[in-house]
Protein backbone atom coordinates (compact mmCIF):
# COMPACT_ATOMS: atom_id res chain seq x y z
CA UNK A 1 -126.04 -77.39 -53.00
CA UNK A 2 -127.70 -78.60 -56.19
CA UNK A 3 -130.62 -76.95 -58.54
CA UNK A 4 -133.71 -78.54 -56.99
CA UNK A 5 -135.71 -80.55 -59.51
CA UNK A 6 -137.80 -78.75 -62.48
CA UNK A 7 -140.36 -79.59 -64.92
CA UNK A 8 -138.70 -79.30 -68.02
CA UNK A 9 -135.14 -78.41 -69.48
CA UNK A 10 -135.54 -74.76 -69.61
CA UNK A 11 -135.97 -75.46 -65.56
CA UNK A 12 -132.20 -76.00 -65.11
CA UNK A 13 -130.84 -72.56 -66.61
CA UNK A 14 -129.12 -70.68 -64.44
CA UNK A 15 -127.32 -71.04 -60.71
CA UNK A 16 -124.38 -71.81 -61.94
CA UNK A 17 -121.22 -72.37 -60.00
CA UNK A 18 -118.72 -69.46 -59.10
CA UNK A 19 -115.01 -70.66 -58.74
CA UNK A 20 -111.96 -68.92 -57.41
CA UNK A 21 -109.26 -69.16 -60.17
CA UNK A 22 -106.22 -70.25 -57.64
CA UNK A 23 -103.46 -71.04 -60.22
CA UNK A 24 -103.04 -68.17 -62.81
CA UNK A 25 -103.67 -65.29 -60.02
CA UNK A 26 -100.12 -63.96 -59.65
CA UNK A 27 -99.47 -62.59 -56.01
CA UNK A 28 -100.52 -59.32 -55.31
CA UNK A 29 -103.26 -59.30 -57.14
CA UNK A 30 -107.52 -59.44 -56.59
CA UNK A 31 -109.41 -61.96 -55.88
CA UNK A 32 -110.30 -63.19 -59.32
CA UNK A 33 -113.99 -64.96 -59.51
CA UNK A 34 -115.20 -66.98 -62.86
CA UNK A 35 -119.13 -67.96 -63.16
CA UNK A 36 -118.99 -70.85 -65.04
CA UNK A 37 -121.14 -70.74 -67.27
CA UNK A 38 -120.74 -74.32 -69.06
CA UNK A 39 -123.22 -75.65 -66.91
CA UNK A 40 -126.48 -74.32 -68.07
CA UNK A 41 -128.33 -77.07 -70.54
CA UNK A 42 -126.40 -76.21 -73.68
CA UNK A 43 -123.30 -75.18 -72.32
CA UNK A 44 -123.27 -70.98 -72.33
CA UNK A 45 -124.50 -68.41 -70.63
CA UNK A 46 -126.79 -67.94 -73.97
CA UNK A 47 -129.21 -70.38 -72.72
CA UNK A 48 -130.16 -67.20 -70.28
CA UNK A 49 -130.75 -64.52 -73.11
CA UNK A 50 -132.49 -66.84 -75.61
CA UNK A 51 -135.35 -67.96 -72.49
CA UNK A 52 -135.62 -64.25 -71.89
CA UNK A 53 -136.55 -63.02 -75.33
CA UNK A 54 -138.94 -66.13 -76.28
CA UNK A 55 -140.53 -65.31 -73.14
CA UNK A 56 -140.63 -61.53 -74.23
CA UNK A 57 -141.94 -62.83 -77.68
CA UNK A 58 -144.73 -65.22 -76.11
CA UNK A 59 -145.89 -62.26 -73.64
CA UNK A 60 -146.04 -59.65 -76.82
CA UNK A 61 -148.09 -62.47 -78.60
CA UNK A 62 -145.63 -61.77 -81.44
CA UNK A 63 -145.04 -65.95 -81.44
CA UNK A 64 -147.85 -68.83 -81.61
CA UNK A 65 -146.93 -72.55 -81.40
CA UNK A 66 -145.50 -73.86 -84.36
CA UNK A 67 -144.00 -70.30 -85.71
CA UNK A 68 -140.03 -70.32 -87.13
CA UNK A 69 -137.88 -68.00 -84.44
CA UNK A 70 -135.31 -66.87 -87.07
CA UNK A 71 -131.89 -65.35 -86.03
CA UNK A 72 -128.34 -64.80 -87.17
CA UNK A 73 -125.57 -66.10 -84.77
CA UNK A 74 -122.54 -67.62 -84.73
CA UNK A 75 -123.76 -70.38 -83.31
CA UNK A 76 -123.99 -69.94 -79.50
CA UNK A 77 -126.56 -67.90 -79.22
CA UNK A 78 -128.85 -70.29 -82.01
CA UNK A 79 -127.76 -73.53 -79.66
CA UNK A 80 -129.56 -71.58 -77.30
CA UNK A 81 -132.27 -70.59 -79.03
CA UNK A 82 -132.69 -74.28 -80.27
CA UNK A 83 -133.04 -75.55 -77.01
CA UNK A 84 -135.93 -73.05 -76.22
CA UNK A 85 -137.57 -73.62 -79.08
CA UNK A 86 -137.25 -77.35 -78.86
CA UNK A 87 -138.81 -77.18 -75.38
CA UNK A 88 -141.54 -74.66 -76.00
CA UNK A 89 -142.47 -76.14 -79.36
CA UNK A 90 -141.07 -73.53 -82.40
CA UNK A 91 -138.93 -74.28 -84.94
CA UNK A 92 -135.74 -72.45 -85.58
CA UNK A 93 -133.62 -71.02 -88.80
CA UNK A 94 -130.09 -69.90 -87.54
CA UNK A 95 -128.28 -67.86 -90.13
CA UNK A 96 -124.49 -69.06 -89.84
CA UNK A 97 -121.39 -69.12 -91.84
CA UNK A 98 -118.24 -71.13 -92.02
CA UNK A 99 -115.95 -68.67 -90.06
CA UNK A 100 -117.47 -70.55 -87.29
CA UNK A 101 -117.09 -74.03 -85.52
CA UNK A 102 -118.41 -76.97 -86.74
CA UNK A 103 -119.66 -78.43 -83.89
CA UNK A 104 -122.23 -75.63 -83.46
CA UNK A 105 -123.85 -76.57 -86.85
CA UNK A 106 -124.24 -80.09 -85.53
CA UNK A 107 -125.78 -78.87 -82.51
CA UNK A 108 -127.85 -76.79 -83.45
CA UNK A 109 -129.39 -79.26 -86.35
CA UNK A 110 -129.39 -81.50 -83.10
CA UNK A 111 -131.99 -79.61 -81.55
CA UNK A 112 -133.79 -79.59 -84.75
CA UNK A 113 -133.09 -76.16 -86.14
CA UNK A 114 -132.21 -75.27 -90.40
CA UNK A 115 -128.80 -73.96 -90.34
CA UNK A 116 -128.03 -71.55 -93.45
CA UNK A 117 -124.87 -70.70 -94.49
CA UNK A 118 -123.58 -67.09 -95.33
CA UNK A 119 -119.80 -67.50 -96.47
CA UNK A 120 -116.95 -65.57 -95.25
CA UNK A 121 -114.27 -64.88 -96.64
CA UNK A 122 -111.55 -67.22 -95.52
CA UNK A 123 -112.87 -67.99 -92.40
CA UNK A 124 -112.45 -64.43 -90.99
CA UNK A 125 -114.92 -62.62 -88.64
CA UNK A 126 -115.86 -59.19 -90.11
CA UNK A 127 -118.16 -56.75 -89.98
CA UNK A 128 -119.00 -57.36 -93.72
CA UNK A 129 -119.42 -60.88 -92.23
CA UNK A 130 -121.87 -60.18 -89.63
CA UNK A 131 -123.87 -57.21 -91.73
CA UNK A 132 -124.61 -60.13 -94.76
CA UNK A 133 -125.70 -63.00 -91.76
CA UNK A 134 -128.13 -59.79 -90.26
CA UNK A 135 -129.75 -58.61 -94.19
CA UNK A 136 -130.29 -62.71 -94.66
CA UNK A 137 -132.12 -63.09 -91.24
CA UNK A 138 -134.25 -60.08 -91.95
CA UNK A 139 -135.10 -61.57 -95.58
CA UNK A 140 -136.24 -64.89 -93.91
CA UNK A 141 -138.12 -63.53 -91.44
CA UNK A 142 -140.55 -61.73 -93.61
CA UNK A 143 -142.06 -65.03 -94.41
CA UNK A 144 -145.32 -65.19 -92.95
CA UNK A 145 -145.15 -67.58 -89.20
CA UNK A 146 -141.37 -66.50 -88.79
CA UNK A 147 -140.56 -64.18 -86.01
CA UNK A 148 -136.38 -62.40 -86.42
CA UNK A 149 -135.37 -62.45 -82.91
CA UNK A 150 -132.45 -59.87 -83.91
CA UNK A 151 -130.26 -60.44 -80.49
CA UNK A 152 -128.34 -57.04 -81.18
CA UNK A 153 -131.86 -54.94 -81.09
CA UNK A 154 -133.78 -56.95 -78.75
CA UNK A 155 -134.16 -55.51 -75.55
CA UNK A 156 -136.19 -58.09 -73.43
CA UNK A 157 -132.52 -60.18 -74.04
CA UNK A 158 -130.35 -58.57 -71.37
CA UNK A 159 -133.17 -59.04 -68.66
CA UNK A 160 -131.89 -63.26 -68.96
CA UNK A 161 -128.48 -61.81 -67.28
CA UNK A 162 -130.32 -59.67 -64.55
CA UNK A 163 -130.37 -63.42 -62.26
CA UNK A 164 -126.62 -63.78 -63.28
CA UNK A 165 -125.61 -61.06 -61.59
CA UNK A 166 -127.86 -62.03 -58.43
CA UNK A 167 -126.44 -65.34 -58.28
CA UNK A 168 -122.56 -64.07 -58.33
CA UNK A 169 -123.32 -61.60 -55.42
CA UNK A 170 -124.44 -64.48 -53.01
CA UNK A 171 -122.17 -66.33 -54.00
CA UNK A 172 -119.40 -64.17 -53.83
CA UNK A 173 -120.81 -63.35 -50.40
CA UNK A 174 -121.66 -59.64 -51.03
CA UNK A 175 -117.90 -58.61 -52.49
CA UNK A 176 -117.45 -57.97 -56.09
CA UNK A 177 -115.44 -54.62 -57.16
CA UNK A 178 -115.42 -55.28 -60.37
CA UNK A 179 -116.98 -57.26 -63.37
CA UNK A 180 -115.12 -58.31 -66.54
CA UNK A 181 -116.88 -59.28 -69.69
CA UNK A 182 -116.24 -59.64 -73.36
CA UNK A 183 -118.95 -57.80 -75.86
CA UNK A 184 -121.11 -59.49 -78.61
CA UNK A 185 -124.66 -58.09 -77.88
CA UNK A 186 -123.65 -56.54 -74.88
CA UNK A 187 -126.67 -57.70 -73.40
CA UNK A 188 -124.59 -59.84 -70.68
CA UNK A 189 -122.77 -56.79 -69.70
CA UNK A 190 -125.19 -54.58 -68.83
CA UNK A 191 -127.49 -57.33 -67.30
CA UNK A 192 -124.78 -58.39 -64.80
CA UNK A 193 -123.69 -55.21 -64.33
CA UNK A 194 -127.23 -53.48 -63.33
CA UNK A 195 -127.98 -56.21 -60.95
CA UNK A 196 -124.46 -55.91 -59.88
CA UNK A 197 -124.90 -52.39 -58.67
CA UNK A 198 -128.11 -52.35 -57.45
CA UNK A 199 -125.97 -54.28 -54.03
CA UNK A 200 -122.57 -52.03 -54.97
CA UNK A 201 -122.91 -48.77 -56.26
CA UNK A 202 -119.02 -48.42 -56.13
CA UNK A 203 -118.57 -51.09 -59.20
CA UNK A 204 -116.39 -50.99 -61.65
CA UNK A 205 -117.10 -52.68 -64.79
CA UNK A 206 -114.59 -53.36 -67.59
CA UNK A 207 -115.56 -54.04 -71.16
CA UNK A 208 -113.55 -56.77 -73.59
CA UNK A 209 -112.96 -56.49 -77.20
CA UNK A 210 -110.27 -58.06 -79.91
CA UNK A 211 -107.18 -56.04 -80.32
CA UNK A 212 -107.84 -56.73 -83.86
CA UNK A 213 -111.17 -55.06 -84.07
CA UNK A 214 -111.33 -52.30 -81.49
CA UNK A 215 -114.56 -50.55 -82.47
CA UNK A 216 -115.57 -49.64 -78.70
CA UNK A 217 -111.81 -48.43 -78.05
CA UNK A 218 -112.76 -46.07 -81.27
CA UNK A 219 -110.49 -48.35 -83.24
CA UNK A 220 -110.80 -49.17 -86.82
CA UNK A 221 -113.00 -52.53 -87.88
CA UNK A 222 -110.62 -55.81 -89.09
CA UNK A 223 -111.47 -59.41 -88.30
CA UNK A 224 -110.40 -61.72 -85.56
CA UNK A 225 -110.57 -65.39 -84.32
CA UNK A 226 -112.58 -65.02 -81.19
CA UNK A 227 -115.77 -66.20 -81.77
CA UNK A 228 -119.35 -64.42 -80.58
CA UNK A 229 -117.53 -61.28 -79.41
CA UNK A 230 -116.09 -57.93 -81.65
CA UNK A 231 -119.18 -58.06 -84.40
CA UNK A 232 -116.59 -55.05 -86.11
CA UNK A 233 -119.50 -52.51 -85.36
CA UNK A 234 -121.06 -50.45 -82.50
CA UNK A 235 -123.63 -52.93 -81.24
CA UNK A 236 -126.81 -50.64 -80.79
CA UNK A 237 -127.64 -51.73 -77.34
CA UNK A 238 -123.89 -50.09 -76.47
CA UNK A 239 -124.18 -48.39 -73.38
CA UNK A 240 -120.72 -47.01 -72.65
CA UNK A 241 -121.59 -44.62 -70.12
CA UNK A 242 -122.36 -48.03 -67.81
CA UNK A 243 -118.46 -48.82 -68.36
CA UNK A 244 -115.51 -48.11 -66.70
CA UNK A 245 -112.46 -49.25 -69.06
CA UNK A 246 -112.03 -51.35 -72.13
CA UNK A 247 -109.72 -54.12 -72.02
CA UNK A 248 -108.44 -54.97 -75.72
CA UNK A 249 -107.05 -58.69 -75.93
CA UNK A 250 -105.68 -60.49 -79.30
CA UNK A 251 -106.84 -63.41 -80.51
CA UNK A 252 -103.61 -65.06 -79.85
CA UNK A 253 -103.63 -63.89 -76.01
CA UNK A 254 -107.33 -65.46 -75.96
CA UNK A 255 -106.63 -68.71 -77.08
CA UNK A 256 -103.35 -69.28 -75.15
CA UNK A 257 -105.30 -68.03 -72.05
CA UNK A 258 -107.68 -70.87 -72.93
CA UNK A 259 -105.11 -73.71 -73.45
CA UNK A 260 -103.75 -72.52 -69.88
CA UNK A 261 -107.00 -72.40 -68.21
CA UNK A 262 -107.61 -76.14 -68.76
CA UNK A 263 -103.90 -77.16 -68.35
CA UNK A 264 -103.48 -75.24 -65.06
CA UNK A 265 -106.89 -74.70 -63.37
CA UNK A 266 -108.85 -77.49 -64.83
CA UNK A 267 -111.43 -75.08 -66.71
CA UNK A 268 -112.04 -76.42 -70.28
CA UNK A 269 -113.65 -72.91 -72.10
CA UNK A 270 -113.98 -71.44 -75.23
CA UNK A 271 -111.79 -68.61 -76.55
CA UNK A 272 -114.44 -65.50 -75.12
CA UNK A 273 -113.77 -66.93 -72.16
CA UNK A 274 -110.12 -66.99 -72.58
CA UNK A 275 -110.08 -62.92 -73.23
CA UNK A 276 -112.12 -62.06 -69.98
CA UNK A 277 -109.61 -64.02 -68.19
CA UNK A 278 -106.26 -62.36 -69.92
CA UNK A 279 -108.36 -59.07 -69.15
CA UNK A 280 -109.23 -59.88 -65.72
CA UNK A 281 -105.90 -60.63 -64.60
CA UNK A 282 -105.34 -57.16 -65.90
CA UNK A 283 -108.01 -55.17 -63.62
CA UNK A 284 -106.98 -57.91 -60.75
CA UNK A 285 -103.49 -56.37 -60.78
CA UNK A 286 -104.26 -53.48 -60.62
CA UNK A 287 -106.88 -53.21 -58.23
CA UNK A 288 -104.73 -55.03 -55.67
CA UNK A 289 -105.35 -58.02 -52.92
CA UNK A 290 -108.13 -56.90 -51.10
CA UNK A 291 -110.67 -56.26 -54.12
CA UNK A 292 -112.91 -58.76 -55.82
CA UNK A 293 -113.17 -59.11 -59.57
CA UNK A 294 -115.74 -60.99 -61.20
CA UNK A 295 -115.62 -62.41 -64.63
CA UNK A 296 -117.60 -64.74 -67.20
CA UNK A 297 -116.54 -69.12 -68.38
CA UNK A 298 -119.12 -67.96 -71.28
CA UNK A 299 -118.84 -71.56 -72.57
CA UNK A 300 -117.30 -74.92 -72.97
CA UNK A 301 -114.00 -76.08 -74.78
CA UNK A 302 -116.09 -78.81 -76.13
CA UNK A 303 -117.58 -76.62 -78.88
CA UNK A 304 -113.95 -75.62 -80.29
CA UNK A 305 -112.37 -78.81 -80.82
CA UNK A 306 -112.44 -78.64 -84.72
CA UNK A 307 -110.76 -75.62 -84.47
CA UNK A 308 -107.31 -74.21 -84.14
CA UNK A 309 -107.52 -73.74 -80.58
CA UNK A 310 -107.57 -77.01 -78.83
CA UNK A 311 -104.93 -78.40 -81.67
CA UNK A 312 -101.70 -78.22 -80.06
């Protein structure tokens, strides 16, 4: 059954589909569950974190119409943001950098917003990286009418996830034993996971980082090519007595997870996406056939075709 009709864009966030992955599930193995998260307005599950802390903003008074949201992303979260602020009548400065794809920077100047660059170095996602895009946000947002969002510190964020973790017990019809999802903000995994175990105490939830940068492991910080996950720090809203395991997945096992989710179940996604599926395969194995696992499509394919992953 479809959304029912809305007034406005921001209307049509959220009840998204849930799909059985069928093809990739070797036997033996848990039920493995993917919200699909491509089909919110912009294409990622961002859309639900960026309405959620404009929202908090508006209700704090700490926005008025015509005010500059400013943030540093790496692009999904500021297509996101965009959108809101397109629809509720702010403008938008997204600090960004080259390490990240191209056709974020044209959508997010779609929607209207400035897009400043911070350079990497090579193209590599580090911590340095990440630390220079957060100092430049905080410089721009001391101009007077600008507001810094700051998605790692804001806490009205991870109450946009709260309804995504509703929506995937109904439609999971009241069975999930465990939830897999990579960690950027962590905002999405601690949202899904509290409204998660408010129905099912019992969950297990399983955390995914790059191999490459396995700060929540207690790993040392080095850069990666998965892109909006493994900032190469501790993200402050870390709560890791809320999780269960940490899966670590490479880069490389990301994006040939994401190749063979479109050639073999028909699910074009982005390289995030990829790792929650190489680590839920993981926790489906081992939980066995008669459990339920739960993971995250946190966006489309379409926003990676300038990059290495969709080029073979």
């Amino acid at each position: 059954m479809g959304r029912n009709m809305g007034s406005g864009v921001l209307t049509g966030i959220g009840s998204t589909p849930l799909i059985q992955l069928n093809n990739i599930v070797p036997p033996g193995s848990a039920r493995v569950l993917a919200k699909l998260e491509w089909a919110n307005p912009t294409g990622s599950m961002k859309d639900r974190m960026a309405v959620a802390a404009i929202a908090g903003a508006e209700a704090r008074g700490d926005v008025a119409p015509g005010d500059t949201i400013v943030e540093y992303t790496s692009g999904t979260t500021g297509i996101s943001l965009a959108l809101v602020c397109a629809a509720r009548g702010y403008r938008l400065h997204a600090v960004f950098s080259d390490a990240f794809s191209n056709e974020k920077r044209r959508t997010m100047e779609a929607f209207g917003a400035t897009v400043e660059d911070v350079p990497s170095d090579g193209g590599r996602i580090t911590e340095q990286l990440i630390k220079a895009m957060i100092k430049r946000a905080g410089e721009v947002s001391e101009q007077p009418g600008h507001w810094a969002c700051d998605q790692l510190n804001n806490l009205d964020a991870v109450t946009g996830y709260l309804p995504l973790g509703e929506e995937a017990w109904e439609q999971s019809s009241g069975q999930v034993d465990a939830f897999v999802q990579s960690v950027g903000t962590a905002h999405s995994i601690h949202g899904t996971a509290r409204a998660l175990r408010a129905h099912q105490p019992a969950l297990r939830v399983f955390a995914v980082e790059p191999a490459e940068s396995a700060v929540l492991s207690g790993g040392p910080t080095g850069s990666h090519r998965i892109e909006g996950i493994g900032i190469g720090f501790i993200p402050p809203l870390w709560e890791p007595d809320e999780v269960d395991g940490i899966e670590q997945v490479s880069s490389e096992e990301a994006m040939v997870m994401s190749r063979r989710l479109a050639r073999v179940e028909g699910v074009f996604a982005g390289t995030s996406s990829g790792a929650n599926v190489v680590a839920a395969l993981r926790v489906a194995e081992r939980l066995g056939p008669d459990a339920t696992v739960v993971t995250v499509i946190i966006d489309s394919g379409l926003r990676y075709l300038s990059t290495d992953l969709y080029r073979r």
